[in-house]
C-alpha atoms as a PDB file:
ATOM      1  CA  UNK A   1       6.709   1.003  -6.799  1.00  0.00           C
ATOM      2  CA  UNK A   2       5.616   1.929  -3.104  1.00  0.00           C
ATOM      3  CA  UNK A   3       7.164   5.257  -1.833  1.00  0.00           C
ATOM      4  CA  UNK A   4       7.410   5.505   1.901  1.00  0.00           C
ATOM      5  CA  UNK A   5       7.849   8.419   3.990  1.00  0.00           C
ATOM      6  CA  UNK A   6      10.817   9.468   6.136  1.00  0.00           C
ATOM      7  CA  UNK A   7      14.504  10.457   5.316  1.00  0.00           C
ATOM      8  CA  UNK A   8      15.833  11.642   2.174  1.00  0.00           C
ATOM      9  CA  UNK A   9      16.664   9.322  -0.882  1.00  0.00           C
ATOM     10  CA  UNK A  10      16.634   9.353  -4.322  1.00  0.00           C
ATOM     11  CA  UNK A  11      15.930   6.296  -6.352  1.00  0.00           C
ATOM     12  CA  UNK A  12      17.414   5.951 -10.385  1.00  0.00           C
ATOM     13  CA  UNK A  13      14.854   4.001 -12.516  1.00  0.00           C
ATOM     14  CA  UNK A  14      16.760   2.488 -15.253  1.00  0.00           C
ATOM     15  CA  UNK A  15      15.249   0.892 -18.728  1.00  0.00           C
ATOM     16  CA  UNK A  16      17.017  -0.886 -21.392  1.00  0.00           C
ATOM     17  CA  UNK A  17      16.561  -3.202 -24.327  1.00  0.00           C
ATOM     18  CA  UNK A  18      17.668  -5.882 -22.494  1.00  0.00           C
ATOM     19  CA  UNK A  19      19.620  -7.177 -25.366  1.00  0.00           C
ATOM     20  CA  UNK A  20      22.956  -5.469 -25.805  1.00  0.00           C
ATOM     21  CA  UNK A  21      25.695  -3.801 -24.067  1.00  0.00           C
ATOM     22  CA  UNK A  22      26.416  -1.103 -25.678  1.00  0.00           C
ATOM     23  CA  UNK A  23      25.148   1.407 -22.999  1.00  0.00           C
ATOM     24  CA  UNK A  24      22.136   2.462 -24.495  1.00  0.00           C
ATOM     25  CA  UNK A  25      19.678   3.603 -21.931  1.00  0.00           C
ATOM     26  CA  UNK A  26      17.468   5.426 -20.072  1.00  0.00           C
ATOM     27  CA  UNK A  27      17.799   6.791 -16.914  1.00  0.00           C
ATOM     28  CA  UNK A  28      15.071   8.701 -14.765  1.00  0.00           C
ATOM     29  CA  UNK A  29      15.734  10.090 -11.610  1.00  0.00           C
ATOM     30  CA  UNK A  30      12.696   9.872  -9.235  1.00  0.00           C
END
């Protein structure tokens, strides 16, 4: 990940399994 500076922002990194869809996940926002 690069990270650039300038305006505001926020950016959700999202991690799963990868093999269901039951909604099971995590969610970190940077």
């Amino acid at each position: 990940m690069r990270v650039y500076p300038g305006a505001d922002g926020k950016f959700t990194l999202y991690e799963d399994e990868g093999d269901e869809y039951d909604g099971k996940a995590v969610k970190i926002q940077l």
